[in-house]
Protein backbone atom coordinates (compact mmCIF):
# COMPACT_ATOMS: atom_id res chain seq x y z
CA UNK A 1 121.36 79.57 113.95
CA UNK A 2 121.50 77.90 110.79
CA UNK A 3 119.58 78.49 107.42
CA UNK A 4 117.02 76.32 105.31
CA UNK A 5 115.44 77.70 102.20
CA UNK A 6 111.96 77.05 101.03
CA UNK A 7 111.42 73.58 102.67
CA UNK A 8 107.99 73.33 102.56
CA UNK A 9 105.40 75.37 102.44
CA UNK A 10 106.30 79.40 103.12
CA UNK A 11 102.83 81.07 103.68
CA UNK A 12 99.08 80.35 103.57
CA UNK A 13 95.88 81.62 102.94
CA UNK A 14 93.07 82.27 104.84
CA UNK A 15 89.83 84.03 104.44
CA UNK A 16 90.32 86.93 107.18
CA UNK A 17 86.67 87.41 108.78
CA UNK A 18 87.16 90.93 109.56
CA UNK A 19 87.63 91.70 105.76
CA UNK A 20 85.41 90.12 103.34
CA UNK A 21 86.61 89.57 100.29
CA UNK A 22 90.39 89.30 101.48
CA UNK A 23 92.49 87.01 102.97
CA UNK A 24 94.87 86.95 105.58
CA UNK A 25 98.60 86.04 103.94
CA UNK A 26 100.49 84.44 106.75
CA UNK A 27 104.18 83.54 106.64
CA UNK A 28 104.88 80.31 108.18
CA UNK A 29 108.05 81.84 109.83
CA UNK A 30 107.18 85.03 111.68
CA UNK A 31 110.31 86.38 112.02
CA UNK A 32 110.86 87.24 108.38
CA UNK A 33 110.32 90.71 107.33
CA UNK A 34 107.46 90.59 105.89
CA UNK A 35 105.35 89.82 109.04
CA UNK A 36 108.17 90.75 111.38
CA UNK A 37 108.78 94.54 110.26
CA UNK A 38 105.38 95.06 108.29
CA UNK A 39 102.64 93.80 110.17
CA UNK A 40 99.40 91.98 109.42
CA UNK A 41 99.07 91.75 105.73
CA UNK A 42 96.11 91.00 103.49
CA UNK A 43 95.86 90.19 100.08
CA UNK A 44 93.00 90.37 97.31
CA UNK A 45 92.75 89.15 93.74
CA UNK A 46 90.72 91.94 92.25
CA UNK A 47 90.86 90.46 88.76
CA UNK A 48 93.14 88.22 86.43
CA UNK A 49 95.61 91.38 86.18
CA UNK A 50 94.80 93.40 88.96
CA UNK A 51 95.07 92.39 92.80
CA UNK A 52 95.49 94.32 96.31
CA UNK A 53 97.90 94.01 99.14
CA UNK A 54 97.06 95.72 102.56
CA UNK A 55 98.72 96.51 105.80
CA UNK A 56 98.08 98.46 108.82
CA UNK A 57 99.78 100.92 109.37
CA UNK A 58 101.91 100.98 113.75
CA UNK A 59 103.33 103.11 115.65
CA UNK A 60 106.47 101.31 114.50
CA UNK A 61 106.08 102.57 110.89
CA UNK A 62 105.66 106.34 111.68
CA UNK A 63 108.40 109.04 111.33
CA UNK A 64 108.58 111.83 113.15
CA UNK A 65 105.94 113.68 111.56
CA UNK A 66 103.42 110.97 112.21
CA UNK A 67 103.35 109.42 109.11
CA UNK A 68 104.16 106.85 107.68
CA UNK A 69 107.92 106.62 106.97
CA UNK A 70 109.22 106.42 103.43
CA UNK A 71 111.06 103.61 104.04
CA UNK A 72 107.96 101.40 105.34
CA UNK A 73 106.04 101.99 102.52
CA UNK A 74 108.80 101.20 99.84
CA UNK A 75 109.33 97.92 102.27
CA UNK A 76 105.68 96.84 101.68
CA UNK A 77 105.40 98.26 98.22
CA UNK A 78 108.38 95.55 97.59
CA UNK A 79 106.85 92.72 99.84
CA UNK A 80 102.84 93.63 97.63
CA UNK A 81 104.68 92.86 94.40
CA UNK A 82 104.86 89.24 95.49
CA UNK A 83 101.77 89.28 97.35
CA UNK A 84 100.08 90.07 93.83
CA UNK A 85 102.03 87.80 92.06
CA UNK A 86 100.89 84.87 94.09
CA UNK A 87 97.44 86.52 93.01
CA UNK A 88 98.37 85.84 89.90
CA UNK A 89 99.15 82.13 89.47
CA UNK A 90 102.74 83.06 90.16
CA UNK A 91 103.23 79.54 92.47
CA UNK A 92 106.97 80.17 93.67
CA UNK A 93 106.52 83.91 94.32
CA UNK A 94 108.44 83.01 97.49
CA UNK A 95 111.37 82.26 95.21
CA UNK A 96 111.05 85.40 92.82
CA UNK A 97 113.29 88.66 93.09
CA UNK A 98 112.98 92.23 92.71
CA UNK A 99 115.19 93.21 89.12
CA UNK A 100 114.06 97.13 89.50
CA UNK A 101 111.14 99.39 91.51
CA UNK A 102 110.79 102.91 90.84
CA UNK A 103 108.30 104.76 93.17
CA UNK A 104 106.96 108.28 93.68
CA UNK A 105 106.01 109.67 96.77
CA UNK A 106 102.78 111.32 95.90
CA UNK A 107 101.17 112.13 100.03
CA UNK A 108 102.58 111.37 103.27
CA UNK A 109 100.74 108.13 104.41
CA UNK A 110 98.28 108.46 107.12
CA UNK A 111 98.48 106.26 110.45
CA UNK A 112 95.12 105.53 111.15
CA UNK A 113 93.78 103.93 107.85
CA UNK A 114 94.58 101.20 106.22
CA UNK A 115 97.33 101.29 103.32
CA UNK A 116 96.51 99.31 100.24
CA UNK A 117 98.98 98.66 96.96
CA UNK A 118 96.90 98.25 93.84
CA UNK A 119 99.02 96.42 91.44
CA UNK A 120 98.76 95.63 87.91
CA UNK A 121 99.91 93.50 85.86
CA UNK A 122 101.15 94.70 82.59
CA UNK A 123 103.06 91.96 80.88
CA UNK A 124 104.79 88.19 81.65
CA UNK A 125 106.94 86.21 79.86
CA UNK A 126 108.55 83.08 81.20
CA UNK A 127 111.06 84.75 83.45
CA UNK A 128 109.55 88.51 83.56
CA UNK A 129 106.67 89.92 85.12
CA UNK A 130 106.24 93.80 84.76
CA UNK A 131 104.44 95.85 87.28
CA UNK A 132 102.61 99.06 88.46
CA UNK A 133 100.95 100.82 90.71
CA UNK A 134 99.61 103.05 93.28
CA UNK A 135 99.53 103.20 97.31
CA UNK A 136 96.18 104.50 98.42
CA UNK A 137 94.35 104.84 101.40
CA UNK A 138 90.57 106.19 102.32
CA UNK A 139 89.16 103.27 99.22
CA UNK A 140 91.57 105.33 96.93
CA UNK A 141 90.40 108.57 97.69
CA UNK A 142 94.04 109.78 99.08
CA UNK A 143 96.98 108.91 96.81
CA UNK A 144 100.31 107.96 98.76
CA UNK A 145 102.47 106.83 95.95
CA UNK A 146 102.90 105.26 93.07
CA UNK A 147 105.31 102.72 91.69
CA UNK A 148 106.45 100.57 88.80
CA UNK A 149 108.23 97.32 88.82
CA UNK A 150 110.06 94.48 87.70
CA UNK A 151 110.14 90.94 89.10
CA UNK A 152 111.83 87.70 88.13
CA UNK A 153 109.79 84.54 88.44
CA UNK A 154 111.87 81.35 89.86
CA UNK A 155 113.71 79.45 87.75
CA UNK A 156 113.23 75.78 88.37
CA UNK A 157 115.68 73.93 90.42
CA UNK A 158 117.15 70.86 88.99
CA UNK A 159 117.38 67.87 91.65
CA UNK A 160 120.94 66.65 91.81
CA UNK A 161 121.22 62.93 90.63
CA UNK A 162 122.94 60.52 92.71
CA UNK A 163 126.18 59.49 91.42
CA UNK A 164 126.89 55.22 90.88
CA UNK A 165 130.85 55.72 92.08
C-alpha cells in the first residue's frame, strides 16, 4: 500500500439535516482516524473565535465502566482542534500539527448523548494558534473535560523548479 499526502481535496462540508445549524465534516478517505476510530463528526462555527466539534459517542468508545474511555475523548479532543480551526479560516488545517494539549478529566463521559468540544480561540500569529476548551454534553449542562492547546498552522510548500541540465 503506498502513501500520497494531501492530493486534493481531504474533507468536505455539508449541511447535516438532522442538525441544524451544523454540518457534517466528512473525510474523503474513510479509513483515517478521524472517521475510522471516532465516528460521525459534526462541526459548527459558533462565532469568529468560538466553534463546536461533535461526535457520537459507540459502543466502540466505552470502557469498562460504560463510559466513555479516556483515551477516545483525548483522540477527538485532538481531531476538534482542527475541526475548529477550519472554522476559523484556517484553510490547510489538514496540514497543521498538534505542538502541546493539556486536558483535565472533569466527569466520565456519558454514552448516550452527544459529546461536543467547545473551542476557543485565544490568539494566532502566522505559525501559532492557541487554544481552549471544554468537553460537554446535555447543551453544557454536564462538564466532561477541559483542555488547552497549541497548534501549528502549515507552512507553505515551495514547488520544486525544474532544472535546465
Amino acid at each position: 500500500m503506498t502513501s500520497t499526502a494531501f492530493e486534493g481535496p481531504i474533507f468536505r462540508f455539508e449541511d447535516a439535516s438532522d442538525y441544524p445549524g451544523w454540518q457534517d465534516w466528512i473525510l474523503v478517505d474513510p479509513g483515517r482516524f478521524n472517521h475510522a476510530q471516532l465516528g460521525r463528526l459534526l462541526v459548527r462555527k459558533d462565532s469568529e473565535t468560538r466553534a463546536s466539534v461533535r461526535m457520537f459517542p459507540e459502543y466502540r468508545h466505552g470502557n469498562l465502566l460504560n463510559a466513555i474511555h479516556g483515551g477516545a475523548t483525548l483522540g477527538f479532543i485532538d481531531v476538534a482542534l482542527f475541526g475548529a480551526a477550519r472554522q476559523f479560516g484556517i484553510d490547510d488545517s489538514a496540514a497543521a500539527l498538534t505542538l502541546d494539549l493539556s486536558a483535565q478529566f472533569i466527569g466520565a463521559g456519558k454514552m448516550d448523548s452527544p459529546l461536543d468540544a467547545e473551542v476557543e480561540m485565544l490568539r494566532e500569529t502566522g505559525r501559532l494558534m492557541f487554544l481552549r476548551g471544554k468537553v460537554v454534553q446535555d447543551d453544557g449542562a454536564h462538564l466532561v473535560a477541559s483542555f488547552s492547546a497549541t497548534i501549528r498552522k502549515s507552512r507553505p510548500k515551495s514547488i520544486p523548479q525544474a532544472s535546465d541540465g
